[in-house]
C-alpha atoms as a PDB file:
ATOM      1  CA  UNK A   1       2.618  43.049  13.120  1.00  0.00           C
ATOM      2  CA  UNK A   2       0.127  40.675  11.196  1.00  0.00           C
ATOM      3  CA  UNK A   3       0.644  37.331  10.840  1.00  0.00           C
ATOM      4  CA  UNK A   4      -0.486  35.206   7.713  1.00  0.00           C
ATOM      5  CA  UNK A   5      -1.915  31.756   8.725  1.00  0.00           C
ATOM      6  CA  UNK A   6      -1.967  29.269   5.933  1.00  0.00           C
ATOM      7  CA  UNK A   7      -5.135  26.783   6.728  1.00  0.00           C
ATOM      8  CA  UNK A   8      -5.019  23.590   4.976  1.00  0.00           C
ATOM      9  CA  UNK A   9      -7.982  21.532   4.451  1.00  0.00           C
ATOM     10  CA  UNK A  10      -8.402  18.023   3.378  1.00  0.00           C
ATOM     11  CA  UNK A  11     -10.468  16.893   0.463  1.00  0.00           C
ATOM     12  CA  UNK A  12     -11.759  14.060   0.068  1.00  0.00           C
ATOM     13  CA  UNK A  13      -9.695  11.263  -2.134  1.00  0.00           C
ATOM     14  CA  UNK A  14     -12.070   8.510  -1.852  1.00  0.00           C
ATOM     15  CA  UNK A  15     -16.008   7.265  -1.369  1.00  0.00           C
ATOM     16  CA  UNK A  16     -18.124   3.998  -0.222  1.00  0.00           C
ATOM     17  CA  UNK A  17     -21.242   3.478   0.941  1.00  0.00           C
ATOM     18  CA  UNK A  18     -22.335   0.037   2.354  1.00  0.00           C
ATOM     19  CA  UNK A  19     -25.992   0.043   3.638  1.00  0.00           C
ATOM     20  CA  UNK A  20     -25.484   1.164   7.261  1.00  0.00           C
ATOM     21  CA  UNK A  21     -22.333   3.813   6.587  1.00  0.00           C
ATOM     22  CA  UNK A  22     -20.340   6.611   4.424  1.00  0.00           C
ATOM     23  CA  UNK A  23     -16.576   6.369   4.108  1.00  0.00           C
ATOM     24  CA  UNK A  24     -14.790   9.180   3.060  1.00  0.00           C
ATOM     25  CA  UNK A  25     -10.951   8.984   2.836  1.00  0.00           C
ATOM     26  CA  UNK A  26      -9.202  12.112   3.332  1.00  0.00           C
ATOM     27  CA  UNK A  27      -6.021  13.390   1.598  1.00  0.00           C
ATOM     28  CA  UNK A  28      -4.030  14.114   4.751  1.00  0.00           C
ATOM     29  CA  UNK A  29      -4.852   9.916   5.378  1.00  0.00           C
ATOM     30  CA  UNK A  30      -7.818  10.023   7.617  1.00  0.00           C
ATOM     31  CA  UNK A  31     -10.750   8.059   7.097  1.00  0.00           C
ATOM     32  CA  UNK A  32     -14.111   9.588   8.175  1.00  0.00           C
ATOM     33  CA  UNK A  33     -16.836   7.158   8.763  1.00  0.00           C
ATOM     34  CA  UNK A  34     -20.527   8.276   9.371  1.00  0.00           C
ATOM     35  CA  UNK A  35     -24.127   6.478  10.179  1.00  0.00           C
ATOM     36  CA  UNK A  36     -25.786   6.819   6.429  1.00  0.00           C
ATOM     37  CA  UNK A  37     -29.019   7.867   8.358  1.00  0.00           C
ATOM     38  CA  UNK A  38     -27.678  11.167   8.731  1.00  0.00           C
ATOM     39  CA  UNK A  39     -28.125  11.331   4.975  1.00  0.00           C
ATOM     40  CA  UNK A  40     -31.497  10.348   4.219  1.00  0.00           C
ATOM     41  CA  UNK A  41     -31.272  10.545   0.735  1.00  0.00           C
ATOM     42  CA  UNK A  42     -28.370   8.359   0.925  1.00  0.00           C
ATOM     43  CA  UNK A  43     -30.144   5.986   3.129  1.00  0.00           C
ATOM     44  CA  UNK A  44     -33.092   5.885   0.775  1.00  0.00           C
ATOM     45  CA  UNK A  45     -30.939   4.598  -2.589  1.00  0.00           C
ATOM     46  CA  UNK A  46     -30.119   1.571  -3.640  1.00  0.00           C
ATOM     47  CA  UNK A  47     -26.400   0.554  -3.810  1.00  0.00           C
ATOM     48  CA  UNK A  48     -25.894   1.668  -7.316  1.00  0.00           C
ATOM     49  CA  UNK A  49     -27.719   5.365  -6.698  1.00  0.00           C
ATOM     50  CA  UNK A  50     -24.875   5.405  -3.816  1.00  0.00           C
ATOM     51  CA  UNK A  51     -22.094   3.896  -5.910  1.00  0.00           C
ATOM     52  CA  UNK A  52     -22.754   6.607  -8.611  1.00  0.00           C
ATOM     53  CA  UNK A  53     -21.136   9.773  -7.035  1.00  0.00           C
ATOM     54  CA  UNK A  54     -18.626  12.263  -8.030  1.00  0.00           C
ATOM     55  CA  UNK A  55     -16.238  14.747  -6.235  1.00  0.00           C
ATOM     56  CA  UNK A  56     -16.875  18.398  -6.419  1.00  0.00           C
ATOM     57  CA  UNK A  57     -14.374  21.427  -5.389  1.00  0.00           C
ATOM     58  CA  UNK A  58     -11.978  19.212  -6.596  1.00  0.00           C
ATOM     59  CA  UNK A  59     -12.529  16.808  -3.256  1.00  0.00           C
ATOM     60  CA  UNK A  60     -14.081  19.475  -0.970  1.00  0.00           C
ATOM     61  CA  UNK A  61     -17.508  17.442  -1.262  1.00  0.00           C
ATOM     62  CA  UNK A  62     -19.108  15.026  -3.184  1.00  0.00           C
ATOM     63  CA  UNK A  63     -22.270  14.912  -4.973  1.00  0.00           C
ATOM     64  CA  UNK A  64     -24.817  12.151  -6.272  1.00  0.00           C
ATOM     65  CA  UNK A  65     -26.508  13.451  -9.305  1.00  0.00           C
ATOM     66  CA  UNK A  66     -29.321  10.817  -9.596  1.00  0.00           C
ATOM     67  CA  UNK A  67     -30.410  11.320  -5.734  1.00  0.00           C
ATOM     68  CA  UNK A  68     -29.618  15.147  -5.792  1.00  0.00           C
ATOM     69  CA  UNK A  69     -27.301  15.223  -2.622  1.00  0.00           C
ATOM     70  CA  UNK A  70     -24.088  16.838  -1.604  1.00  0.00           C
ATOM     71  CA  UNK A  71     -21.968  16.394   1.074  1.00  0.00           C
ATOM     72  CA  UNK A  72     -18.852  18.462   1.932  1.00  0.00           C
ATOM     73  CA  UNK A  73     -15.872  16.990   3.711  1.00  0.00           C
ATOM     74  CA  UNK A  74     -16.287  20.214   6.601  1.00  0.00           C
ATOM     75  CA  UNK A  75     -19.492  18.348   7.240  1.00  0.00           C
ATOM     76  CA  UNK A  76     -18.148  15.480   7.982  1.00  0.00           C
ATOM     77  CA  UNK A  77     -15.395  16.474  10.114  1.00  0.00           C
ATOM     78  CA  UNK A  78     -17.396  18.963  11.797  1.00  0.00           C
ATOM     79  CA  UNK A  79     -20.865  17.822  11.512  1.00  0.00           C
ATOM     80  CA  UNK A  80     -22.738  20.004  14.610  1.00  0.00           C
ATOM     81  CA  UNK A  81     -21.772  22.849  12.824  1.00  0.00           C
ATOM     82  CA  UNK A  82     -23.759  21.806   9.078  1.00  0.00           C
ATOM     83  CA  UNK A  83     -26.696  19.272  10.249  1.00  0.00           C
ATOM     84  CA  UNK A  84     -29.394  18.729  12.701  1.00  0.00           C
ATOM     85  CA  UNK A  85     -28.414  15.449  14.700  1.00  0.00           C
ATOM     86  CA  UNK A  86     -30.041  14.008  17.327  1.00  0.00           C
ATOM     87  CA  UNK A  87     -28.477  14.949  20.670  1.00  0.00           C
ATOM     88  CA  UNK A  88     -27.370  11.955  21.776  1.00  0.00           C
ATOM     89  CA  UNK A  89     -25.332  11.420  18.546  1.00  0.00           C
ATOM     90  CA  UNK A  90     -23.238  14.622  19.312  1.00  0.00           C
ATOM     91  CA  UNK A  91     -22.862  13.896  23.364  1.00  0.00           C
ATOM     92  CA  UNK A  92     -19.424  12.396  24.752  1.00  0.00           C
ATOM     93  CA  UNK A  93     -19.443   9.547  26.082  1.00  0.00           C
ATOM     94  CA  UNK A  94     -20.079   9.996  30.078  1.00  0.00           C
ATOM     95  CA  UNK A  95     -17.337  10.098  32.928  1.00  0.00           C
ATOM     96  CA  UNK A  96     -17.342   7.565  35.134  1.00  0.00           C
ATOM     97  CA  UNK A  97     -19.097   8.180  38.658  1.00  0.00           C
ATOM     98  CA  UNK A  98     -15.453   9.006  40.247  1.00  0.00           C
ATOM     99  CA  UNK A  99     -14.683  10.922  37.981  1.00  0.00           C
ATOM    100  CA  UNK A 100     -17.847  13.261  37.811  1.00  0.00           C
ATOM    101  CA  UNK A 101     -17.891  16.845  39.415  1.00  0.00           C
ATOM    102  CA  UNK A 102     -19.248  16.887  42.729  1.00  0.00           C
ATOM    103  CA  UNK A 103     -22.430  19.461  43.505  1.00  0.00           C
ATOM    104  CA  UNK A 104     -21.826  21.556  46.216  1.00  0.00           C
ATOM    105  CA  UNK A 105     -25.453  21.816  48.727  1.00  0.00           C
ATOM    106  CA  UNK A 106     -27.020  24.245  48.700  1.00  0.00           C
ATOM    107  CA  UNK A 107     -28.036  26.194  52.143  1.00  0.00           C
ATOM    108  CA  UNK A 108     -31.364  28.808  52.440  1.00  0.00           C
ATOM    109  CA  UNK A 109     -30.829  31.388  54.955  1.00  0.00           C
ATOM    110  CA  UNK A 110     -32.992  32.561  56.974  1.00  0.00           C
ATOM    111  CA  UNK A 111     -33.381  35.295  58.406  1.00  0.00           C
END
């Protein structure tokens, strides 16, 4: 017995850029919000290069013409799997010290 899975996605329905970030705002209601130095393209235009986009895929990603960049919205929601980020950027937050695993010693034997 096979089962079909419908997979919706969301596309985006809206853009801005200030200096410091990207907000995309998703169909399904979400907003994604992103540091604009992960685009450095983006980071590198002025206000009106970033003003001056368009969606492509019909919202799946957007594109900047003048500045030759696209971004898809699976980037964004997902973005370890599309860019090279700095490590830290993709690590959770840590546990606090009670909360941590303990290690168990370790004992040689000899013998």
């Amino acid at each position: 017995m096979s089962t079909l899975v419908e997979r919706a996605e969301a596309l985006a329905i809206d853009v801005a850029c200030t200096e410091d970030e990207l907000s995309v705002v998703l169909s399904d209601g979400r907003t994604v919000t992103v540091p604009l130095v992960w685009f450095p393209r983006l980071a590198g235009a002025s206000a009106r290069q970033r003003a001056d986009w368009e969606f492509i895929g019909g919202g799946i990603g957007i594109h900047w013409e003048e500045i030759d960049e696209d971004i898809s919205v699976a980037s964004l929601l997902q973005p370890e799997n599309f860019m090279r980020l700095p490590y830290k950027a993709l690590q959770p937050k840590s546990r606090p010290p009670s909360q941590r695993k303990r290690q168990r010693p370790t004992h040689t034997v000899h013998g």
